[in-house]
PDB file of N, CA and C in Angstrom:
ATOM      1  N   UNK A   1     114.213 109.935 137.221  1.00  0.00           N
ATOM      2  CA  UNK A   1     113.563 109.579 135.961  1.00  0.00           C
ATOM      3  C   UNK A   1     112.080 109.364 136.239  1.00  0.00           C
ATOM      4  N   UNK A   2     111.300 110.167 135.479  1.00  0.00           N
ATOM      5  CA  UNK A   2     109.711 109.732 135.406  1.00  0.00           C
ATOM      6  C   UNK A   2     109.226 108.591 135.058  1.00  0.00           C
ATOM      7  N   UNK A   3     108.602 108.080 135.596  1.00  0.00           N
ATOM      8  CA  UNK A   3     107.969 106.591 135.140  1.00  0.00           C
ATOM      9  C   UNK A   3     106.878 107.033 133.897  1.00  0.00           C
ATOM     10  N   UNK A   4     106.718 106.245 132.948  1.00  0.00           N
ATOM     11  CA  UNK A   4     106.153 106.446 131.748  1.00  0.00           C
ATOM     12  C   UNK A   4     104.854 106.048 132.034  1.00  0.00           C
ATOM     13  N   UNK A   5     104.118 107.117 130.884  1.00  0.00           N
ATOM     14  CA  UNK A   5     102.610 106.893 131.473  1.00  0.00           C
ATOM     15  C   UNK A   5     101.917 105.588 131.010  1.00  0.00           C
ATOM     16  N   UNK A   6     100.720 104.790 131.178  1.00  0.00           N
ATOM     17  CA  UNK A   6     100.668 103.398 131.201  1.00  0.00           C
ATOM     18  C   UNK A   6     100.378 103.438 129.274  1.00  0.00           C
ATOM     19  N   UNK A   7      99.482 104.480 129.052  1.00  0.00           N
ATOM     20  CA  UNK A   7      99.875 105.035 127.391  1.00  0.00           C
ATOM     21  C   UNK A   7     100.794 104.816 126.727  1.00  0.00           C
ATOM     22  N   UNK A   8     102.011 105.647 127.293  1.00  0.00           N
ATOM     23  CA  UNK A   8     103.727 105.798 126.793  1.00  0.00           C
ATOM     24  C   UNK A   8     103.724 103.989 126.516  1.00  0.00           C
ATOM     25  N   UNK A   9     103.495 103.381 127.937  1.00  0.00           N
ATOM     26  CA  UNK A   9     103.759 102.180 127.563  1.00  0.00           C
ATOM     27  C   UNK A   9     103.412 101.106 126.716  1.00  0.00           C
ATOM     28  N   UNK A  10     102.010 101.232 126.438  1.00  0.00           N
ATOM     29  CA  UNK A  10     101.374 100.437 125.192  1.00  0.00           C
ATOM     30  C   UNK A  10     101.313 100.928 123.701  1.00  0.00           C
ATOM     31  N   UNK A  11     101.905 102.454 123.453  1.00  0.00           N
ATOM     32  CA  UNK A  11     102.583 102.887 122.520  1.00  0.00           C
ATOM     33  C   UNK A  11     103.308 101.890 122.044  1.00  0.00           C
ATOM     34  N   UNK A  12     104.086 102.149 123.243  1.00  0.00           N
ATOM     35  CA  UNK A  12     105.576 101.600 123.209  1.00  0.00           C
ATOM     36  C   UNK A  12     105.264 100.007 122.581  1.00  0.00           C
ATOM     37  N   UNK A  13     105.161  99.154 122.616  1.00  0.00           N
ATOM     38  CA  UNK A  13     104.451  98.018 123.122  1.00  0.00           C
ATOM     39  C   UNK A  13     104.092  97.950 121.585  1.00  0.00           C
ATOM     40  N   UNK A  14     102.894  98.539 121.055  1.00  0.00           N
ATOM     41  CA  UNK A  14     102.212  98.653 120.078  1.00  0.00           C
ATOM     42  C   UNK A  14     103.421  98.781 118.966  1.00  0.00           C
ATOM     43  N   UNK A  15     104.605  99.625 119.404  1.00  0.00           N
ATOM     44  CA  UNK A  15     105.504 100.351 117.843  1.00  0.00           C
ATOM     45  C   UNK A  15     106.508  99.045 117.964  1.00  0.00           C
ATOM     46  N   UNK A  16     106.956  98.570 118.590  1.00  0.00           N
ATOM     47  CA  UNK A  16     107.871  97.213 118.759  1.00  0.00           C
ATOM     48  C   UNK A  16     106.684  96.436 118.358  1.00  0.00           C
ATOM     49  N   UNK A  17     105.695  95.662 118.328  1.00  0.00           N
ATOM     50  CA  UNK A  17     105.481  94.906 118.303  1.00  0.00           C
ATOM     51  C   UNK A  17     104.600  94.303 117.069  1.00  0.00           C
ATOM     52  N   UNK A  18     104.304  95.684 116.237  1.00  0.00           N
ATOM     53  CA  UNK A  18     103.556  95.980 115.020  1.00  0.00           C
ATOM     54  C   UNK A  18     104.666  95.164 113.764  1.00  0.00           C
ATOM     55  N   UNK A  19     106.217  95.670 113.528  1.00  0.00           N
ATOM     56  CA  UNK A  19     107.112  94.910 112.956  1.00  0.00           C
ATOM     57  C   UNK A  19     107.124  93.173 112.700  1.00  0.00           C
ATOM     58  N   UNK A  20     106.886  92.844 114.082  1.00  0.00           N
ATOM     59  CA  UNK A  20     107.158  91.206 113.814  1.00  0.00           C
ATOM     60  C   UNK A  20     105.970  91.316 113.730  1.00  0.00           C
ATOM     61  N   UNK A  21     104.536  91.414 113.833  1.00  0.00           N
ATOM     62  CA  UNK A  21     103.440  90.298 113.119  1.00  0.00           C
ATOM     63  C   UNK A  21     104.319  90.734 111.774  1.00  0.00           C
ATOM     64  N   UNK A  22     104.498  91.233 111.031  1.00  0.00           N
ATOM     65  CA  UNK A  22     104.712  91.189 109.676  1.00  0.00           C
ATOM     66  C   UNK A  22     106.038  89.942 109.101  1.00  0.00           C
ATOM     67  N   UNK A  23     106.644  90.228 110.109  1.00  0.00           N
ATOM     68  CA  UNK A  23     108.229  89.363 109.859  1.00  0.00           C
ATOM     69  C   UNK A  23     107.693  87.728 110.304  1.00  0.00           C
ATOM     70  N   UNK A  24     106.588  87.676 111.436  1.00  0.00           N
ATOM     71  CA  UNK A  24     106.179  86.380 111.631  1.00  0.00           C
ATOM     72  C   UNK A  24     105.117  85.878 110.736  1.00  0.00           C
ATOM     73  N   UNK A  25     104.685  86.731 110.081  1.00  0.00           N
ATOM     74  CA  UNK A  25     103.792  86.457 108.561  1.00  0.00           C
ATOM     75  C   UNK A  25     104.581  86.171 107.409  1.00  0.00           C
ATOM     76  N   UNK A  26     106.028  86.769 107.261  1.00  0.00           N
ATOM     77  CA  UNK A  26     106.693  86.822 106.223  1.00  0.00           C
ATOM     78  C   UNK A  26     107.764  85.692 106.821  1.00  0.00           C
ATOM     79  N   UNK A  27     108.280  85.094 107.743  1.00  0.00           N
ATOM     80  CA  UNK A  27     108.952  84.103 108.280  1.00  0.00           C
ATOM     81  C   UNK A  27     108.254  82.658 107.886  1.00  0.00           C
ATOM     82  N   UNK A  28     106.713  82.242 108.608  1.00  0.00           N
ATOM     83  CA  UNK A  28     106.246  81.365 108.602  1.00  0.00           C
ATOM     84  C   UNK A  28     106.050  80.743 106.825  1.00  0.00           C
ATOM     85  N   UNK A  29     105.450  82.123 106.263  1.00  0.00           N
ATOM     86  CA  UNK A  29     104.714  82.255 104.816  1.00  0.00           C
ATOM     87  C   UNK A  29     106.174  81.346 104.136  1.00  0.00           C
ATOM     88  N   UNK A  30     106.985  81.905 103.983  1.00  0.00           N
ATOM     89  CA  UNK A  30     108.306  81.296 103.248  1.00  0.00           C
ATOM     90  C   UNK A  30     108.918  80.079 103.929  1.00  0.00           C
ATOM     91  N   UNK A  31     108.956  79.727 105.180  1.00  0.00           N
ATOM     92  CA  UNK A  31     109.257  78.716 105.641  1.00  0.00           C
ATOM     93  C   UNK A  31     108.370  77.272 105.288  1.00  0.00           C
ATOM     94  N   UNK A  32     107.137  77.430 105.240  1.00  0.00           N
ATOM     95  CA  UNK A  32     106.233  76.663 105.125  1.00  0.00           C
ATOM     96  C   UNK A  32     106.644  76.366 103.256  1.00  0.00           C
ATOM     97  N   UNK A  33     106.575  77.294 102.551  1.00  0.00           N
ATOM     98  CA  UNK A  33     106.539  77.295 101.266  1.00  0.00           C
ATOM     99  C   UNK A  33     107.956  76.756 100.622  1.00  0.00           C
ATOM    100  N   UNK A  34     108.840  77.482 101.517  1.00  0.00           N
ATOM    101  CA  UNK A  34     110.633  76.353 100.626  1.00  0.00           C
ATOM    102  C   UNK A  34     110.927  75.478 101.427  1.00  0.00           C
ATOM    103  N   UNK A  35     110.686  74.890 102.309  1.00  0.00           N
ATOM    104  CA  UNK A  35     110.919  73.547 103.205  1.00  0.00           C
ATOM    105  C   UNK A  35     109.544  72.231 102.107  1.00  0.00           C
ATOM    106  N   UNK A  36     108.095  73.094 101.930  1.00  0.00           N
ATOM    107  CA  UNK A  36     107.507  72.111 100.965  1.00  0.00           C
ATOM    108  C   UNK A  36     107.896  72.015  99.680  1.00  0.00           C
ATOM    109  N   UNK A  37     108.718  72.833  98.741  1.00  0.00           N
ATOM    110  CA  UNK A  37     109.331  72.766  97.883  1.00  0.00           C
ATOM    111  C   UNK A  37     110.552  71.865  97.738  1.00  0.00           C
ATOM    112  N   UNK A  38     111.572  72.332  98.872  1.00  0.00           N
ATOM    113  CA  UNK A  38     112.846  71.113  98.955  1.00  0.00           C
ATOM    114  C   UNK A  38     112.222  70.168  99.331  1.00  0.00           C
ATOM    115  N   UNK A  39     111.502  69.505 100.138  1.00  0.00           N
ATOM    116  CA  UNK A  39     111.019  67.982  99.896  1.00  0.00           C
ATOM    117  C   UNK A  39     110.489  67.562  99.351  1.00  0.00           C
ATOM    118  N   UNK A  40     109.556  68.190  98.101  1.00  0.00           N
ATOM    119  CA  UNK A  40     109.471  67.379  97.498  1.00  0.00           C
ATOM    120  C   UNK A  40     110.044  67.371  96.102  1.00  0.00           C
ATOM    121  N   UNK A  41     110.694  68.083  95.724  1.00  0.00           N
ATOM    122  CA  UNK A  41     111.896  67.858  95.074  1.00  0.00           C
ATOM    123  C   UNK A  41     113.229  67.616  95.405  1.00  0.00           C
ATOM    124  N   UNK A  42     114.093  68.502  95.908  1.00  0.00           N
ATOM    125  CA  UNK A  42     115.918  68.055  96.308  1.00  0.00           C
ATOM    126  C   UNK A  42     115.470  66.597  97.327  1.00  0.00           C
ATOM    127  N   UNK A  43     114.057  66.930  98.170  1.00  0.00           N
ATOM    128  CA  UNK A  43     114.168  65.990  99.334  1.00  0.00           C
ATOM    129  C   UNK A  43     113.784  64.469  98.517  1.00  0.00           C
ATOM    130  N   UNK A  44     112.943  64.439  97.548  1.00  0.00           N
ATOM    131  CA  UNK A  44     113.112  63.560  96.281  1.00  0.00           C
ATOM    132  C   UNK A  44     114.083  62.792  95.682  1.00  0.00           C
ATOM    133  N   UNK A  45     115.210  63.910  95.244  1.00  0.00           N
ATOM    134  CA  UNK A  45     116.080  62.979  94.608  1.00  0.00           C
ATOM    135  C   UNK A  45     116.920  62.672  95.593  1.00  0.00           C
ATOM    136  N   UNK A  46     117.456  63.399  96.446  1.00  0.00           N
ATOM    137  CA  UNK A  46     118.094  63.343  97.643  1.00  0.00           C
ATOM    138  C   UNK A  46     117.947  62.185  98.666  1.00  0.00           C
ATOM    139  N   UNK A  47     117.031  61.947  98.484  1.00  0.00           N
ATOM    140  CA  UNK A  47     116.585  60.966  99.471  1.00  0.00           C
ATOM    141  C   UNK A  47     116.771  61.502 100.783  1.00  0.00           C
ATOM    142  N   UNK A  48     116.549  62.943 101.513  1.00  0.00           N
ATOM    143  CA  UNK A  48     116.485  63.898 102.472  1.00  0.00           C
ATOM    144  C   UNK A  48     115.214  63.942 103.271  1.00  0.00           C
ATOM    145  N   UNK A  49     115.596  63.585 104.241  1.00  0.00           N
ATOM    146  CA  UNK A  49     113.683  63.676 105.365  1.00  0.00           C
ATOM    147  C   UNK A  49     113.026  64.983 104.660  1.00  0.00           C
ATOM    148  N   UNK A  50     111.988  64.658 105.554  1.00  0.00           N
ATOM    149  CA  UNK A  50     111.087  66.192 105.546  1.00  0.00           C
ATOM    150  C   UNK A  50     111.331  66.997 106.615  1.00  0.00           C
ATOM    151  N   UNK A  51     111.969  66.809 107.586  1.00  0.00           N
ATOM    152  CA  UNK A  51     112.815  67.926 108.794  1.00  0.00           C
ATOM    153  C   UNK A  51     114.520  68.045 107.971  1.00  0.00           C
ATOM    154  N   UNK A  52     114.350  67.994 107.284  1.00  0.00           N
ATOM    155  CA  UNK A  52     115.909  67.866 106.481  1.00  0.00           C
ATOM    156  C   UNK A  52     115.326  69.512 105.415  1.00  0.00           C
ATOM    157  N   UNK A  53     114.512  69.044 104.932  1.00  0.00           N
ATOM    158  CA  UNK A  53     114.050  69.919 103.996  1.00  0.00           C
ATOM    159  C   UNK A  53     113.175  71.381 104.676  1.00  0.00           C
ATOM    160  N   UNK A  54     112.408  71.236 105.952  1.00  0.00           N
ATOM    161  CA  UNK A  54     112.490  72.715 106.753  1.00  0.00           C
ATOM    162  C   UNK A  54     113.470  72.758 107.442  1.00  0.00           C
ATOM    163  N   UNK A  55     114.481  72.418 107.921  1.00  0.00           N
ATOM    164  CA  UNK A  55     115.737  72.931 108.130  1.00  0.00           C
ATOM    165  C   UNK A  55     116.585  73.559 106.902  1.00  0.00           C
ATOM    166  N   UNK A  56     116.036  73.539 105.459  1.00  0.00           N
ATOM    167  CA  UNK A  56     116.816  74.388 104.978  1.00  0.00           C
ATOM    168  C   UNK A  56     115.518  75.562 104.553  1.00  0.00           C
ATOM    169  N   UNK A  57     114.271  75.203 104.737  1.00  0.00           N
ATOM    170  CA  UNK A  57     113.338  76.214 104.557  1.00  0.00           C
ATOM    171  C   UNK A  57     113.734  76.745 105.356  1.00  0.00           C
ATOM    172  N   UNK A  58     114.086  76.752 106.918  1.00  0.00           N
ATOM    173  CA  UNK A  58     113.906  77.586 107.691  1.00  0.00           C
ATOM    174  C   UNK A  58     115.354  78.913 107.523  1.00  0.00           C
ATOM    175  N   UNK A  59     116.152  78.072 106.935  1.00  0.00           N
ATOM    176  CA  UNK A  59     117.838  78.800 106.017  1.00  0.00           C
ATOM    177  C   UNK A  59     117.244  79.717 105.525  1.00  0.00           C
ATOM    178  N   UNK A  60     116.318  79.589 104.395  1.00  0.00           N
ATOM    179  CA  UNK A  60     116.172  80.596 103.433  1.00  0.00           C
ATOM    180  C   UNK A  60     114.804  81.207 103.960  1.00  0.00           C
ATOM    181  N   UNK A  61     114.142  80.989 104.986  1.00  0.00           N
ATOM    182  CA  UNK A  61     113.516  82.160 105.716  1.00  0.00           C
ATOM    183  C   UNK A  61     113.989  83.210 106.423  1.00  0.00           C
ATOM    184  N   UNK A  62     115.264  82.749 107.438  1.00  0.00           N
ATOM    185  CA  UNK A  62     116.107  83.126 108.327  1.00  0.00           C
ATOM    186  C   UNK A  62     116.243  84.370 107.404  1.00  0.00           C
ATOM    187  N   UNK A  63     117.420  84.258 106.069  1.00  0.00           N
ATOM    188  CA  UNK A  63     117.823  84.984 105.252  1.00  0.00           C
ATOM    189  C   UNK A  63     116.663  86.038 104.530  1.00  0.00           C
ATOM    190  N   UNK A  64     115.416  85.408 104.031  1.00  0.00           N
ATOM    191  CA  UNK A  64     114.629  86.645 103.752  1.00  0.00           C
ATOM    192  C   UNK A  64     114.581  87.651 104.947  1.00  0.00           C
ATOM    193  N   UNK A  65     114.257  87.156 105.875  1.00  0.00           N
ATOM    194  CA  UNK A  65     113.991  87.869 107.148  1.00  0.00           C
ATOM    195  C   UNK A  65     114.958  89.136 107.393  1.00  0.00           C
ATOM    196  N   UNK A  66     116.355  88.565 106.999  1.00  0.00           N
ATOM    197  CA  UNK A  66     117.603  89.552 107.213  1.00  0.00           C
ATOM    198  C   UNK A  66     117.178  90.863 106.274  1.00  0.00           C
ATOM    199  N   UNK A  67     116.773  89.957 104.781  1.00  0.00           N
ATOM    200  CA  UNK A  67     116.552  90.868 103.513  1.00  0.00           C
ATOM    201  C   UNK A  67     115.808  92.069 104.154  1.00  0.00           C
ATOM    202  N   UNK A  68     114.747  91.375 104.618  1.00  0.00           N
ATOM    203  CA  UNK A  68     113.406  91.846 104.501  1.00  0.00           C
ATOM    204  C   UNK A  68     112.819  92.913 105.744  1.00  0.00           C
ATOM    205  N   UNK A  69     113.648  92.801 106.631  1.00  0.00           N
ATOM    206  CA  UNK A  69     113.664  93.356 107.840  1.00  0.00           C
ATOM    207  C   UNK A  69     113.120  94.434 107.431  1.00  0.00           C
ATOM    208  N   UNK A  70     113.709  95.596 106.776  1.00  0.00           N
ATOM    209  CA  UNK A  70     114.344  96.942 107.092  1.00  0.00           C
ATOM    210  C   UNK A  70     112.931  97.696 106.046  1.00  0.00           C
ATOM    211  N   UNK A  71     112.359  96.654 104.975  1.00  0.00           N
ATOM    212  CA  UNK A  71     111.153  96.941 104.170  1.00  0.00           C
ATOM    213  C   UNK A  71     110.214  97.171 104.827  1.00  0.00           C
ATOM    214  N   UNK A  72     110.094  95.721 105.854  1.00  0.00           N
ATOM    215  CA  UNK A  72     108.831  95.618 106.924  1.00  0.00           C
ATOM    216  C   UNK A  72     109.064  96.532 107.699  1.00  0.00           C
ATOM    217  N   UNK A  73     109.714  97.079 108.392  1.00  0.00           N
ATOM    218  CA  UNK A  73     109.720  98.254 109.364  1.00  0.00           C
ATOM    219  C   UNK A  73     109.589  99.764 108.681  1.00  0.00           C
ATOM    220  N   UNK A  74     109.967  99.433 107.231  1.00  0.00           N
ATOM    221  CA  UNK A  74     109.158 100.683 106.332  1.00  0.00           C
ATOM    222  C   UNK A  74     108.196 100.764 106.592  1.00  0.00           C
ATOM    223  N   UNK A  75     107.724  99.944 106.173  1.00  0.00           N
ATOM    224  CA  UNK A  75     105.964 100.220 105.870  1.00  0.00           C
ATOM    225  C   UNK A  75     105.057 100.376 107.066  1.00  0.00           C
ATOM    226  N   UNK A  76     106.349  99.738 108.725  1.00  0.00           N
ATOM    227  CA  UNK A  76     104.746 100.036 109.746  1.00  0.00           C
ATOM    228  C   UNK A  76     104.958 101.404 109.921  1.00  0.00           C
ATOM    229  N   UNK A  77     106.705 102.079 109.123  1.00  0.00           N
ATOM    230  CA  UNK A  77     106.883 103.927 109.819  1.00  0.00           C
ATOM    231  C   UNK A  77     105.771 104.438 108.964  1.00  0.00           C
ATOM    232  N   UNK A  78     105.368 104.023 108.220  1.00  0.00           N
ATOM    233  CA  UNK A  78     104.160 104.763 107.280  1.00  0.00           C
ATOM    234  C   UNK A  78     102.969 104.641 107.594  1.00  0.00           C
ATOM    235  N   UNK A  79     102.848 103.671 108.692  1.00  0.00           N
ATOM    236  CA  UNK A  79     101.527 103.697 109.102  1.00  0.00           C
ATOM    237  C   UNK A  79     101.018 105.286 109.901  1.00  0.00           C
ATOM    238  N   UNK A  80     101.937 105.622 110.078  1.00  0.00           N
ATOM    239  CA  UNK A  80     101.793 106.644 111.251  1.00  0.00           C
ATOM    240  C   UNK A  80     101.275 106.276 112.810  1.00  0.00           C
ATOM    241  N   UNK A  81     101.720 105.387 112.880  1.00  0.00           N
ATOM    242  CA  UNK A  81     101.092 104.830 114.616  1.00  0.00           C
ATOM    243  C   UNK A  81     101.993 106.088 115.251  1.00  0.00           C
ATOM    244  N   UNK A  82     101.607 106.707 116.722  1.00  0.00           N
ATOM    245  CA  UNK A  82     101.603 107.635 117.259  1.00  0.00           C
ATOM    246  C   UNK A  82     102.870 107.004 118.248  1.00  0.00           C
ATOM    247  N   UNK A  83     103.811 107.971 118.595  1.00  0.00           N
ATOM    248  CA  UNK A  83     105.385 107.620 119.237  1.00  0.00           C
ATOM    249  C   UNK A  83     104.864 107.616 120.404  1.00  0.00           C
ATOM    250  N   UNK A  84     105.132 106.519 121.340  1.00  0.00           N
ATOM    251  CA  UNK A  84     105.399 106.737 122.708  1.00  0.00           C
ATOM    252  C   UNK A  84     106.260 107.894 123.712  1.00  0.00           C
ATOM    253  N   UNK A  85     106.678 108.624 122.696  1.00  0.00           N
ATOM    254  CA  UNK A  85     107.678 109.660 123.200  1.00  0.00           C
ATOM    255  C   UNK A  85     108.371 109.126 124.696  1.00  0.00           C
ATOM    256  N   UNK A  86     109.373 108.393 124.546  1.00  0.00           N
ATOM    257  CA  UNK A  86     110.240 107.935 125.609  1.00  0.00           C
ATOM    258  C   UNK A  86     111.111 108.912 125.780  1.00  0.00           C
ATOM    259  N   UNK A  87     111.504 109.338 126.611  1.00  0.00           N
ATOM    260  CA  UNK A  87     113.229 109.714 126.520  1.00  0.00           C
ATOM    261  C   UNK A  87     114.299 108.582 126.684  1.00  0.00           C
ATOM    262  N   UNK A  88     115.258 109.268 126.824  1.00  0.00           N
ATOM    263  CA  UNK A  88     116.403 107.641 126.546  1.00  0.00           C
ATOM    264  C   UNK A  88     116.556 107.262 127.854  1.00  0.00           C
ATOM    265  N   UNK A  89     116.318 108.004 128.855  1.00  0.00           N
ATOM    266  CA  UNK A  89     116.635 107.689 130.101  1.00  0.00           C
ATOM    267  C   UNK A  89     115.155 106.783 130.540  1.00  0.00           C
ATOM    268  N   UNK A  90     114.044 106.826 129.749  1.00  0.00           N
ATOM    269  CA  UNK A  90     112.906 106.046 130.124  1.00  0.00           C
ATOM    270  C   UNK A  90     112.981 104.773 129.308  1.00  0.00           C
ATOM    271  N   UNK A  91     113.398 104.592 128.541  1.00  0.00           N
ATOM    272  CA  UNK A  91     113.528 103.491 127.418  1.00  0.00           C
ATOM    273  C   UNK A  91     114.825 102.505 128.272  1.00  0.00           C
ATOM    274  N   UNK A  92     115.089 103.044 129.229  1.00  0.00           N
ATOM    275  CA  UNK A  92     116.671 101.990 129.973  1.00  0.00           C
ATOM    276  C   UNK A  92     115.661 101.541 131.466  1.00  0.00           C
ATOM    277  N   UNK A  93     114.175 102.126 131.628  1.00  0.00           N
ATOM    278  CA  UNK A  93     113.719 101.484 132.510  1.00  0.00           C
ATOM    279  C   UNK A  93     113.190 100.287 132.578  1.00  0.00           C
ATOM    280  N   UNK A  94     113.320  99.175 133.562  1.00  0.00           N
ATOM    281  CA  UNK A  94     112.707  97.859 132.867  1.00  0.00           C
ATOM    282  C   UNK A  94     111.374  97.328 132.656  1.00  0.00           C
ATOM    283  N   UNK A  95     110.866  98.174 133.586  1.00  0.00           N
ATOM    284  CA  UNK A  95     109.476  98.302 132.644  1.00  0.00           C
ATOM    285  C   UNK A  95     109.162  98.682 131.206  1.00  0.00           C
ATOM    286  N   UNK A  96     109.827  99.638 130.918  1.00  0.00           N
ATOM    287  CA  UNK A  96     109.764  99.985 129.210  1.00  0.00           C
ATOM    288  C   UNK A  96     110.720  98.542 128.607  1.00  0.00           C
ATOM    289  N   UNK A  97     111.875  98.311 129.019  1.00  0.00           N
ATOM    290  CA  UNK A  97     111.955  97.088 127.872  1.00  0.00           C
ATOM    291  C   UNK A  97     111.423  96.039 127.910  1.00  0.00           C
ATOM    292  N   UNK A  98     110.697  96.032 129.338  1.00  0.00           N
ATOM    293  CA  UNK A  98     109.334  94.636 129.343  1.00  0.00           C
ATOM    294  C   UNK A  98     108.311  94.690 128.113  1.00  0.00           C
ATOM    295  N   UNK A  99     108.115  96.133 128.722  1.00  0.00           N
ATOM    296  CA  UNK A  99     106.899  96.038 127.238  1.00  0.00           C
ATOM    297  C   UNK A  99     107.139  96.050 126.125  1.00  0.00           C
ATOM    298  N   UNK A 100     108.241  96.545 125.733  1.00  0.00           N
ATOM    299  CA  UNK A 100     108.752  96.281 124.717  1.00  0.00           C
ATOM    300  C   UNK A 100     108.997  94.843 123.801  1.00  0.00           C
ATOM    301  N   UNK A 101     109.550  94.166 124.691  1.00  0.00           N
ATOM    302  CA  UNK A 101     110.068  92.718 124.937  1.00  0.00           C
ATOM    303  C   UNK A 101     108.298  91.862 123.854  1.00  0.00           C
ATOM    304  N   UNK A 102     107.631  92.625 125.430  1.00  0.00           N
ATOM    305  CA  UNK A 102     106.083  91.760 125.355  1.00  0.00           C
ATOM    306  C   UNK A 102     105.576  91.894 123.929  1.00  0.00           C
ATOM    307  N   UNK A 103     105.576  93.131 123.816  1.00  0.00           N
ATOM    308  CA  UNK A 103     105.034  93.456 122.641  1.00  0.00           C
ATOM    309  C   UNK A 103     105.961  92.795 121.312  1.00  0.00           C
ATOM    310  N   UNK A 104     107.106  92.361 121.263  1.00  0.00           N
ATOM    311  CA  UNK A 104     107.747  91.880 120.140  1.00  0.00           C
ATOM    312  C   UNK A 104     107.258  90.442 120.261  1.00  0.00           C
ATOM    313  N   UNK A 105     107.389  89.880 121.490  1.00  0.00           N
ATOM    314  CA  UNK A 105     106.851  88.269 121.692  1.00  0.00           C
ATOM    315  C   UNK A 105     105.108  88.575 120.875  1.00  0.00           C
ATOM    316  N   UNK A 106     104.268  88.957 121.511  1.00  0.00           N
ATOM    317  CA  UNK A 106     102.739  89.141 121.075  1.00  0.00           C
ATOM    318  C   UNK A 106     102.934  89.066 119.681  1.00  0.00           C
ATOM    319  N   UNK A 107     103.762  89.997 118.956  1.00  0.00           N
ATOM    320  CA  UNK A 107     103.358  90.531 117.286  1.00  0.00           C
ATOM    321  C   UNK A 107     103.956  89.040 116.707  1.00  0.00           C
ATOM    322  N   UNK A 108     105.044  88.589 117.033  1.00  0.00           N
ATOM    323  CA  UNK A 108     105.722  87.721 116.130  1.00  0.00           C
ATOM    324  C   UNK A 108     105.018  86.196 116.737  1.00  0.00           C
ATOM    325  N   UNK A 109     104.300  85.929 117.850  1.00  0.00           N
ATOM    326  CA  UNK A 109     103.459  85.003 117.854  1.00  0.00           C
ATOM    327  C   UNK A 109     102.120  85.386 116.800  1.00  0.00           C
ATOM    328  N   UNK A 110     101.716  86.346 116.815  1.00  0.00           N
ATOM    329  CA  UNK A 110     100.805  86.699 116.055  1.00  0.00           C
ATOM    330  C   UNK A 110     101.105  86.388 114.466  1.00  0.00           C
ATOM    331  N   UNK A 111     102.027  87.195 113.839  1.00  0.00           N
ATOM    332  CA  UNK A 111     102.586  86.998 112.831  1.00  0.00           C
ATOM    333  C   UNK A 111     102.669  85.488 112.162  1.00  0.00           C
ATOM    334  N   UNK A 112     103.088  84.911 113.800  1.00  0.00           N
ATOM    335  CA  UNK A 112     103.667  83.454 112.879  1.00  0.00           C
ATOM    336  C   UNK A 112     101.964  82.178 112.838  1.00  0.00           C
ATOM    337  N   UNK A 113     101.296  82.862 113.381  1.00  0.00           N
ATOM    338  CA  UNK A 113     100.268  82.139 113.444  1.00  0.00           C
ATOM    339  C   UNK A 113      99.197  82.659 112.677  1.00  0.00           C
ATOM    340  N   UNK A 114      99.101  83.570 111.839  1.00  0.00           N
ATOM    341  CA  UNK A 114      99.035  84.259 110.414  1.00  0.00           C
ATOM    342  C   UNK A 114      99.304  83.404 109.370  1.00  0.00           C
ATOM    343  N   UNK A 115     101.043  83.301 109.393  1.00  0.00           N
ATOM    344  CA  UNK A 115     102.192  83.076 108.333  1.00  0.00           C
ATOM    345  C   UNK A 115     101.716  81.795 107.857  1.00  0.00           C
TER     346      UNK A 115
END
């Protein structure tokens, strides 16, 4: 198996990792927004902490996220960012799922510090 060129790899890197800033923009954005909503209403009458109330923001982020996945990964295939062209036998090397890996950690720290 050919080792992938250091290109292939920040492709690579770049197309994994473009998805979560969006999901860590769209995670944080709604988490922040229905965790401050349930407390200060349900967490109101409820008499429910404010870690009571982002523990269920973080419920109904979790769940957009599921929704929302498959939209957000629409829109980065439309970006046209350029394929790393892996083969499958290069994509099982662990260098490619490092960067891969890296690049999902980077975007969705990014994302969530956006969000």
């Amino acid at each position: 198996i050919s080792e992938p060129s250091l290109r292939s790899l920040k492709l690579h890197m770049l197309n994994q990792g473009l998805p979560f800033v969006g999901f860590g923009i769209m995670d944080n954005a709604i988490l922040i927004w229905a965790g401050d909503q349930i407390d200060v209403s349900l967490g109101v009458m409820l008499g429910t902490s404010t870690m009571c109330a982002a523990a269920v923001g973080n419920i109904i982020s979790d769940l957009a996220g599921v929704a929302l996945g498959t939209v957000i990964e629409d829109l980065c295939a439309k970006l046209g960012l350029p394929a790393a062209r892996l083969t499958n036998a290069q994509r099982q090397l662990r260098n490619v799922r490092f960067a891969g890996q890296l690049g999902t950690a980077i975007g969705l720290t990014i994302g969530c510090i956006i969000g």
